[in-house]
PDB file of N, CA and C in Angstrom:
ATOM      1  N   UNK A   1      35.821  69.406  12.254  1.00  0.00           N
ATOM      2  CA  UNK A   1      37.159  68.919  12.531  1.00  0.00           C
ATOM      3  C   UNK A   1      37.884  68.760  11.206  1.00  0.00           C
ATOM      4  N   UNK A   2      38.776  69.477  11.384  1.00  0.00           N
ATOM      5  CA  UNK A   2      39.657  68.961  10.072  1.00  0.00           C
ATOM      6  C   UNK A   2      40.375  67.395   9.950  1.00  0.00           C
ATOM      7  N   UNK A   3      40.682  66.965   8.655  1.00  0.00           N
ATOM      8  CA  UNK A   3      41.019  65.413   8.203  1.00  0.00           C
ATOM      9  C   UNK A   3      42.255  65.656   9.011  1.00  0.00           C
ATOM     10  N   UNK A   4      43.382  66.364   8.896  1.00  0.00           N
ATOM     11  CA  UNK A   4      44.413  66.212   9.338  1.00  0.00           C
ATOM     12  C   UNK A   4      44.538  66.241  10.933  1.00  0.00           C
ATOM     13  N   UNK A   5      43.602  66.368  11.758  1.00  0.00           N
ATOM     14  CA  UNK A   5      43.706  66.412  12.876  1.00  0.00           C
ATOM     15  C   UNK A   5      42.783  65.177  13.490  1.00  0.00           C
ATOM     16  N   UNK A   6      42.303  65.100  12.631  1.00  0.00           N
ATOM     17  CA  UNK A   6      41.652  63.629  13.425  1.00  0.00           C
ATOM     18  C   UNK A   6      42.692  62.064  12.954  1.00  0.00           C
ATOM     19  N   UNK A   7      43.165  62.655  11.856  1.00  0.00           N
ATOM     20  CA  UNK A   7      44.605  61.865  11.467  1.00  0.00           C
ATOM     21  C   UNK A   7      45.543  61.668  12.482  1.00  0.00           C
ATOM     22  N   UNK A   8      45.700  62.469  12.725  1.00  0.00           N
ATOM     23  CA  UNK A   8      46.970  62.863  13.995  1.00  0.00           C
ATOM     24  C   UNK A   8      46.739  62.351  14.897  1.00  0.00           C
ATOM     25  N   UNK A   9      45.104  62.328  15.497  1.00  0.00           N
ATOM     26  CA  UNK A   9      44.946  61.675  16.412  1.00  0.00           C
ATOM     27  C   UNK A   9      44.566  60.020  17.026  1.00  0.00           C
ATOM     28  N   UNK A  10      44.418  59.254  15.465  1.00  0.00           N
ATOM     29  CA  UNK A  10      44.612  58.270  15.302  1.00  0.00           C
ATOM     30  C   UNK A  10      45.726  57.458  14.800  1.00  0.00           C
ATOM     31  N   UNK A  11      46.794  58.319  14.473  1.00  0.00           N
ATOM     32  CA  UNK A  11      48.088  57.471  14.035  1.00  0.00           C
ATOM     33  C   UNK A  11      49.203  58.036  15.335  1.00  0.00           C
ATOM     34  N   UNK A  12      48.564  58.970  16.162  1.00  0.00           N
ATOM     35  CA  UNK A  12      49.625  59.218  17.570  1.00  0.00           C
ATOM     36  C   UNK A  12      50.286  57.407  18.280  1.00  0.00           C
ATOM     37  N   UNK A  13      51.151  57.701  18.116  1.00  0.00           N
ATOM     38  CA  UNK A  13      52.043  56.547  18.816  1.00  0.00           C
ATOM     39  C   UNK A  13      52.856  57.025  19.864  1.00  0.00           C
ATOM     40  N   UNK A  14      52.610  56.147  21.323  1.00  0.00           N
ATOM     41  CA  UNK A  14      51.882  55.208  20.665  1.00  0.00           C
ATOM     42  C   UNK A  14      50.360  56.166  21.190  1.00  0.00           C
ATOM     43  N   UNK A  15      49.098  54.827  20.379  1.00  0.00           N
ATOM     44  CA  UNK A  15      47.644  55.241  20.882  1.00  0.00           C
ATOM     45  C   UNK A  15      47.847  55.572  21.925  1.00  0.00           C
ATOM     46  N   UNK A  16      46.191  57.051  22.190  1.00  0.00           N
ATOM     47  CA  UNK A  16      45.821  57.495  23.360  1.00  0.00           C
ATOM     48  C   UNK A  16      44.604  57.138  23.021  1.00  0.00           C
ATOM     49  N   UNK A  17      43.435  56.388  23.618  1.00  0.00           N
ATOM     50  CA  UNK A  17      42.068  56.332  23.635  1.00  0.00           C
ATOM     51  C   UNK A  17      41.609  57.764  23.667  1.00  0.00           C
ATOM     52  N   UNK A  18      40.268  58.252  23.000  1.00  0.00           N
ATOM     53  CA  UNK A  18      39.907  59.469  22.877  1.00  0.00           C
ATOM     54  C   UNK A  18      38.444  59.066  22.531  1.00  0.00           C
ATOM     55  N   UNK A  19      37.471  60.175  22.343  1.00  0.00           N
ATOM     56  CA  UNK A  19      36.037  60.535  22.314  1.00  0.00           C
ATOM     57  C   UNK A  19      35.777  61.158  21.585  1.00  0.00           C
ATOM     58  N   UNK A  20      35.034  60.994  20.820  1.00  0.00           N
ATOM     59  CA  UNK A  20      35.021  62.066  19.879  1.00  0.00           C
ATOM     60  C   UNK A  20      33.371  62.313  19.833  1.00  0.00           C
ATOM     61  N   UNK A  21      32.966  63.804  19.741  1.00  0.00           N
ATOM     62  CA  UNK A  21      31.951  64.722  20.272  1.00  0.00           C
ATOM     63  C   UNK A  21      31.081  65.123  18.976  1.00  0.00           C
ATOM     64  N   UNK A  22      30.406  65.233  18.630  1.00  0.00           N
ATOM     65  CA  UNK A  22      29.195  65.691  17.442  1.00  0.00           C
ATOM     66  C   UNK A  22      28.487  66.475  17.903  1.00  0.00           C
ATOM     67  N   UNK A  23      28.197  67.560  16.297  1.00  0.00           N
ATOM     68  CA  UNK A  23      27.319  68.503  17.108  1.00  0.00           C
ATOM     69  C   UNK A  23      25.815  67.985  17.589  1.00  0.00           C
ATOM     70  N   UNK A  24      25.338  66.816  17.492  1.00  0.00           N
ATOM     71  CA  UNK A  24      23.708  66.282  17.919  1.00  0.00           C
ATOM     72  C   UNK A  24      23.833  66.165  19.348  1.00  0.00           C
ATOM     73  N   UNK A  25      25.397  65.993  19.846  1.00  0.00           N
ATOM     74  CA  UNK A  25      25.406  65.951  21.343  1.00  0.00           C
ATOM     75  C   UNK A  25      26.099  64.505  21.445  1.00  0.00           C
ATOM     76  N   UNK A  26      25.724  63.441  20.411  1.00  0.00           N
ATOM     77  CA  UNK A  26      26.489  61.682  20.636  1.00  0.00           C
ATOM     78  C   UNK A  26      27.633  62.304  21.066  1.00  0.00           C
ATOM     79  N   UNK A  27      28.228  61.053  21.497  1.00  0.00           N
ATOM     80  CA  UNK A  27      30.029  60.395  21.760  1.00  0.00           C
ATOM     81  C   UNK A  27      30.139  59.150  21.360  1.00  0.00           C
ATOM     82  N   UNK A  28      31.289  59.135  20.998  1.00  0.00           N
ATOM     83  CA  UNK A  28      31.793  58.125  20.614  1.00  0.00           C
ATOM     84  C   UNK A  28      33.293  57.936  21.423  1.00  0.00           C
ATOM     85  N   UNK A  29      33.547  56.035  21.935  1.00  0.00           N
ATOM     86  CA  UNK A  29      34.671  56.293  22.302  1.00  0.00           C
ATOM     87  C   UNK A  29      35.787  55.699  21.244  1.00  0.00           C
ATOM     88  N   UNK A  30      36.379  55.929  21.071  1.00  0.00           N
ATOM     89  CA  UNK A  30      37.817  54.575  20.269  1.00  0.00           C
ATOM     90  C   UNK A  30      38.834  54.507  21.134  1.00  0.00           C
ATOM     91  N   UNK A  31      38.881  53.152  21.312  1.00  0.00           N
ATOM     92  CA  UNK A  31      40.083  52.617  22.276  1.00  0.00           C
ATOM     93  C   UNK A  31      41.254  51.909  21.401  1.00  0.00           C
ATOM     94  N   UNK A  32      41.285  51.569  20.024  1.00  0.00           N
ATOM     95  CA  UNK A  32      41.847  51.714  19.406  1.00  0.00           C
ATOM     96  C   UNK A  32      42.136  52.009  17.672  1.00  0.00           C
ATOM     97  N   UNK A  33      42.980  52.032  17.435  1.00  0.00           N
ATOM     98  CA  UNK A  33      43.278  52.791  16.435  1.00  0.00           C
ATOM     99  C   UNK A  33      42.415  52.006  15.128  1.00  0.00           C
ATOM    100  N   UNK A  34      42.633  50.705  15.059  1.00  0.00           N
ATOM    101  CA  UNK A  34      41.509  49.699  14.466  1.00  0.00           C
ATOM    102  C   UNK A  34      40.155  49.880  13.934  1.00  0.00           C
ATOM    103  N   UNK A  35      40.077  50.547  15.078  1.00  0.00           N
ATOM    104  CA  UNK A  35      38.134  50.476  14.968  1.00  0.00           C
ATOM    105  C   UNK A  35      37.949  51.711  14.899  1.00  0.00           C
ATOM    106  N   UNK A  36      38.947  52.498  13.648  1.00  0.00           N
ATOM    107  CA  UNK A  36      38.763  53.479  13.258  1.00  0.00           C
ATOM    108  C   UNK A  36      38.943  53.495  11.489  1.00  0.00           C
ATOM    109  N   UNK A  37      37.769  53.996  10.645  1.00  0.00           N
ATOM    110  CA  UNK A  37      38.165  54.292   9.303  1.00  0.00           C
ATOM    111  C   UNK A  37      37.776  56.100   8.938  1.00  0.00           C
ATOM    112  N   UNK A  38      39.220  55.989   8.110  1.00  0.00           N
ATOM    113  CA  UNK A  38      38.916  57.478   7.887  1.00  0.00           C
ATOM    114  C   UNK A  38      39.409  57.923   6.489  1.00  0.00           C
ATOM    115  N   UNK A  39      38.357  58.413   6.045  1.00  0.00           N
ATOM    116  CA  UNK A  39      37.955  59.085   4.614  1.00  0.00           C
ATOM    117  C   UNK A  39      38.052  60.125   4.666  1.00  0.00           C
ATOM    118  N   UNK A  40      38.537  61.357   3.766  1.00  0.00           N
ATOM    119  CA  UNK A  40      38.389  62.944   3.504  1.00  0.00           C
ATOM    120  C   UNK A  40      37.088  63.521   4.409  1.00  0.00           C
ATOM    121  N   UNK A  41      35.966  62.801   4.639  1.00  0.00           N
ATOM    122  CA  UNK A  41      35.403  63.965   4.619  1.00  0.00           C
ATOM    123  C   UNK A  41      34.519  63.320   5.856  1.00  0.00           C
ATOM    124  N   UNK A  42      34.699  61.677   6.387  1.00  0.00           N
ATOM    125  CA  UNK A  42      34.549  61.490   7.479  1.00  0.00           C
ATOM    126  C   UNK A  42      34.979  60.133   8.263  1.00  0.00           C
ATOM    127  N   UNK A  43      34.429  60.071   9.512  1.00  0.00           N
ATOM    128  CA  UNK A  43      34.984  58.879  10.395  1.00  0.00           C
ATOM    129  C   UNK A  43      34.460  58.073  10.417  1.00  0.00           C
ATOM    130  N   UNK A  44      34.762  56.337  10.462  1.00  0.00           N
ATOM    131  CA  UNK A  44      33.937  55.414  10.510  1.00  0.00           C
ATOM    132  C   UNK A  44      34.385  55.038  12.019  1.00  0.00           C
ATOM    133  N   UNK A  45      33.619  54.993  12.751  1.00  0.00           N
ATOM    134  CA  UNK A  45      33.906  54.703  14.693  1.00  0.00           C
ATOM    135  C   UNK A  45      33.240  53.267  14.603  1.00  0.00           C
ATOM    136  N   UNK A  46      33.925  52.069  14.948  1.00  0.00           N
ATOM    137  CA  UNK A  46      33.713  50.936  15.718  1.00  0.00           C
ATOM    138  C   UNK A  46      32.970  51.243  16.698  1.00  0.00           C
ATOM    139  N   UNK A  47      31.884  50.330  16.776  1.00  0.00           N
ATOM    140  CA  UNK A  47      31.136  50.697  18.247  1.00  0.00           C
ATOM    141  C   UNK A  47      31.154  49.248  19.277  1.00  0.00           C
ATOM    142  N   UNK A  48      31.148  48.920  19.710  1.00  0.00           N
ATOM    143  CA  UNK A  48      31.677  47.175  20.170  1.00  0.00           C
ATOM    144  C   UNK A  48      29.756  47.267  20.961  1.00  0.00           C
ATOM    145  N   UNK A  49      29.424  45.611  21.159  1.00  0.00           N
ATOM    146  CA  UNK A  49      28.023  45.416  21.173  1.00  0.00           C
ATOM    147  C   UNK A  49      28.689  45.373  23.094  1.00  0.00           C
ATOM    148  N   UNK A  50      26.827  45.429  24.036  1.00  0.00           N
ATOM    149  CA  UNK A  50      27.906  45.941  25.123  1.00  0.00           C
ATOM    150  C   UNK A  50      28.460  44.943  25.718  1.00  0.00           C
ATOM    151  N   UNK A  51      28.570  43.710  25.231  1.00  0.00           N
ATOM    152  CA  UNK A  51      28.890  42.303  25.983  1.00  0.00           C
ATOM    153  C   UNK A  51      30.199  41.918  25.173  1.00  0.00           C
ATOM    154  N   UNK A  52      31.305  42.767  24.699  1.00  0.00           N
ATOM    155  CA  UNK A  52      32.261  42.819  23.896  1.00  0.00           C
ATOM    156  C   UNK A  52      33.006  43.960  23.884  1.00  0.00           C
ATOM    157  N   UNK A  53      34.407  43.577  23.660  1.00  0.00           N
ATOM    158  CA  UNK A  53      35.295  44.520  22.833  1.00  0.00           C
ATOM    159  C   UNK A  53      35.368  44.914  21.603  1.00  0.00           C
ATOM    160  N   UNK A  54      35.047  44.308  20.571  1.00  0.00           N
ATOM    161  CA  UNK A  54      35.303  44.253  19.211  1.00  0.00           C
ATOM    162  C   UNK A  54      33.649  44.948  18.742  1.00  0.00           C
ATOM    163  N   UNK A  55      33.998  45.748  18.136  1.00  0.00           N
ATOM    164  CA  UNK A  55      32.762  46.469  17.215  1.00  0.00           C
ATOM    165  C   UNK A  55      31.797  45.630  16.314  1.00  0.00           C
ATOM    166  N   UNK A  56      30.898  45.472  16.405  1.00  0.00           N
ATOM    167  CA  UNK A  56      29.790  45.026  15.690  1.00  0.00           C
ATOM    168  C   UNK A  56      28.864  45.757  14.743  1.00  0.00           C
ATOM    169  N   UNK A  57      29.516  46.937  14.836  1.00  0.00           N
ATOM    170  CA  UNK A  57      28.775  47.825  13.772  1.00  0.00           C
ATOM    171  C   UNK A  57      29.739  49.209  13.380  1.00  0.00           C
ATOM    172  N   UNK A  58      30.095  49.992  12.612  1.00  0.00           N
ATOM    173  CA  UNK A  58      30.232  51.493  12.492  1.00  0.00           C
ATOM    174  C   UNK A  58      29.359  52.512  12.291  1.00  0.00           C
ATOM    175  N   UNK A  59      29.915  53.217  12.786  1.00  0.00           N
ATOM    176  CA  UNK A  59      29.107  54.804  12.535  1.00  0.00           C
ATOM    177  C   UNK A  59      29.879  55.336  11.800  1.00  0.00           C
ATOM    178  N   UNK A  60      28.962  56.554  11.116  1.00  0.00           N
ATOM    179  CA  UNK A  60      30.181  57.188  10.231  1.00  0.00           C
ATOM    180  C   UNK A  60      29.799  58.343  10.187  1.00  0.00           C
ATOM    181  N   UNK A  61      30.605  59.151  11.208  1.00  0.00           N
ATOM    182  CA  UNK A  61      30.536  60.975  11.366  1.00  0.00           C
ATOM    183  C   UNK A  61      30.967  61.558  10.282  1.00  0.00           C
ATOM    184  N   UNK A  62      30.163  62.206  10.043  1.00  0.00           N
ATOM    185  CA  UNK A  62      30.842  63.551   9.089  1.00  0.00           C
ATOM    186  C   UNK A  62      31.930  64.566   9.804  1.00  0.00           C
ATOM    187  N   UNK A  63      33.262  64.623   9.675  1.00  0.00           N
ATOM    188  CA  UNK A  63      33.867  65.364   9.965  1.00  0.00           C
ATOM    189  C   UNK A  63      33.730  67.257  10.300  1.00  0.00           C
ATOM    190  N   UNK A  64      32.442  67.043   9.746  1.00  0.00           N
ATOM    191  CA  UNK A  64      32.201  68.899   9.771  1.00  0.00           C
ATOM    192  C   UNK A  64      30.964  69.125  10.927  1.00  0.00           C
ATOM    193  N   UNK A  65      30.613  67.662  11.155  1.00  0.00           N
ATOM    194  CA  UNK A  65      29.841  67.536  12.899  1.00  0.00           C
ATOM    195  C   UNK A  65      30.987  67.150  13.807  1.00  0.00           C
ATOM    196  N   UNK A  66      32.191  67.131  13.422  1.00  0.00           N
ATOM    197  CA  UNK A  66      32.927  66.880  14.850  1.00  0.00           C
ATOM    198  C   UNK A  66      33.163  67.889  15.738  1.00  0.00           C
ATOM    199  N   UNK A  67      32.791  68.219  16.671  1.00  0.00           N
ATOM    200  CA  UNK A  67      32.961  69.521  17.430  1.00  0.00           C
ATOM    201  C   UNK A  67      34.113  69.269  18.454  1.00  0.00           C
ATOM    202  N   UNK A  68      35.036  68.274  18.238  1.00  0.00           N
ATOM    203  CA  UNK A  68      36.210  68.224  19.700  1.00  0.00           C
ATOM    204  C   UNK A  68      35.927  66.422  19.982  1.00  0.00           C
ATOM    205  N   UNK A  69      37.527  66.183  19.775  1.00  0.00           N
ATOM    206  CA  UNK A  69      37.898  65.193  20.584  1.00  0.00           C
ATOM    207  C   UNK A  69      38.141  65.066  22.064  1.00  0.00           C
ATOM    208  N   UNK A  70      38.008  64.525  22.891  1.00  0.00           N
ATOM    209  CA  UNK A  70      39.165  64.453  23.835  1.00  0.00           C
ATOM    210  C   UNK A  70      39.758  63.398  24.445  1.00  0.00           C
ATOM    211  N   UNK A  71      40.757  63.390  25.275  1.00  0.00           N
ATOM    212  CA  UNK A  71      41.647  62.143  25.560  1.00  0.00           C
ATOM    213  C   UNK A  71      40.602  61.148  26.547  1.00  0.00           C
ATOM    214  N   UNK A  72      40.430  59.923  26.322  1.00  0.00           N
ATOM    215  CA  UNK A  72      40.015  59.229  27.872  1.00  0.00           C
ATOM    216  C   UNK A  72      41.217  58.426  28.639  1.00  0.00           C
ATOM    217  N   UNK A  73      41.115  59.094  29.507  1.00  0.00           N
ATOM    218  CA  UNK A  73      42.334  59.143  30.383  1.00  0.00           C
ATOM    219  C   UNK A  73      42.027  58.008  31.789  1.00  0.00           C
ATOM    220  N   UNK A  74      41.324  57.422  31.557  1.00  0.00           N
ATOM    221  CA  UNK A  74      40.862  56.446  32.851  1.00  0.00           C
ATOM    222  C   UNK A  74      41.054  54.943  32.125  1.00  0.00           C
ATOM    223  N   UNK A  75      40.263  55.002  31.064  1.00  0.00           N
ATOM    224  CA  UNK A  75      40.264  53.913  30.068  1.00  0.00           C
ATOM    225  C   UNK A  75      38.990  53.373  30.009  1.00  0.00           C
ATOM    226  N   UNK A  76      37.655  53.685  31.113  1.00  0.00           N
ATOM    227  CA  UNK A  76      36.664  53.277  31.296  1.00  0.00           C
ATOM    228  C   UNK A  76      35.594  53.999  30.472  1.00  0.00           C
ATOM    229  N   UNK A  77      34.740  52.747  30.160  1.00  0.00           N
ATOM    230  CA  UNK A  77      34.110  52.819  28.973  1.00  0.00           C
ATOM    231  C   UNK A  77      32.709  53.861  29.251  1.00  0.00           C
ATOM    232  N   UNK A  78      32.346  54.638  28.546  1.00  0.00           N
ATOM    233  CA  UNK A  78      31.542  55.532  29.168  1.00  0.00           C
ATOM    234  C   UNK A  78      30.155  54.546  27.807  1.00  0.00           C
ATOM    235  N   UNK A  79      28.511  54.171  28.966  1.00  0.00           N
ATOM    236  CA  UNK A  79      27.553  54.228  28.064  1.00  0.00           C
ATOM    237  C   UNK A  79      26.634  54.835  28.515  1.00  0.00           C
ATOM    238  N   UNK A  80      26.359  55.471  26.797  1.00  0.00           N
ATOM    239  CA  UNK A  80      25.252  56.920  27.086  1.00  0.00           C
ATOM    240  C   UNK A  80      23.780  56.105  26.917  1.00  0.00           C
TER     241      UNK A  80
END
């Protein structure tokens, strides 16, 4: 995934919740723009613990494992 497109998709206003896909097969969701950090060369994803909203930890994808975002359009929280 390129920086500028995962940019885009975290400063879209307003937010759309989205998923974002790795090539190992994970997901990740972000519901908002917050519990997102982003560096040149990758993403830090908020992960919230499952008895919460608020992230208790990050992950941090390498942008060149992102294989595709997409929108979550329900709002419901998907756990893998």
């Amino acid at each position: 995934m390129r920086f500028d497109d995962m940019r885009s998709a975290v400063r879209t206003e307003p937010f759309h919740p989205f998923r974002v896909h790795l090539s190992n097969g994970q997901s990740y969701d972000v519901f908002h723009p917050e519990f997102v950090g982003l560096t040149r060369n990758s993403v830090y994803v908020g992960v919230p613990a499952p008895s919460d909203e608020v992230p208790d930890r990050m992950i941090q994808c390498d942008l060149l494992h992102i294989v595709a975002i997409e929108p979550i359009v329900d709002g419901a929280r998907r756990r893998d």
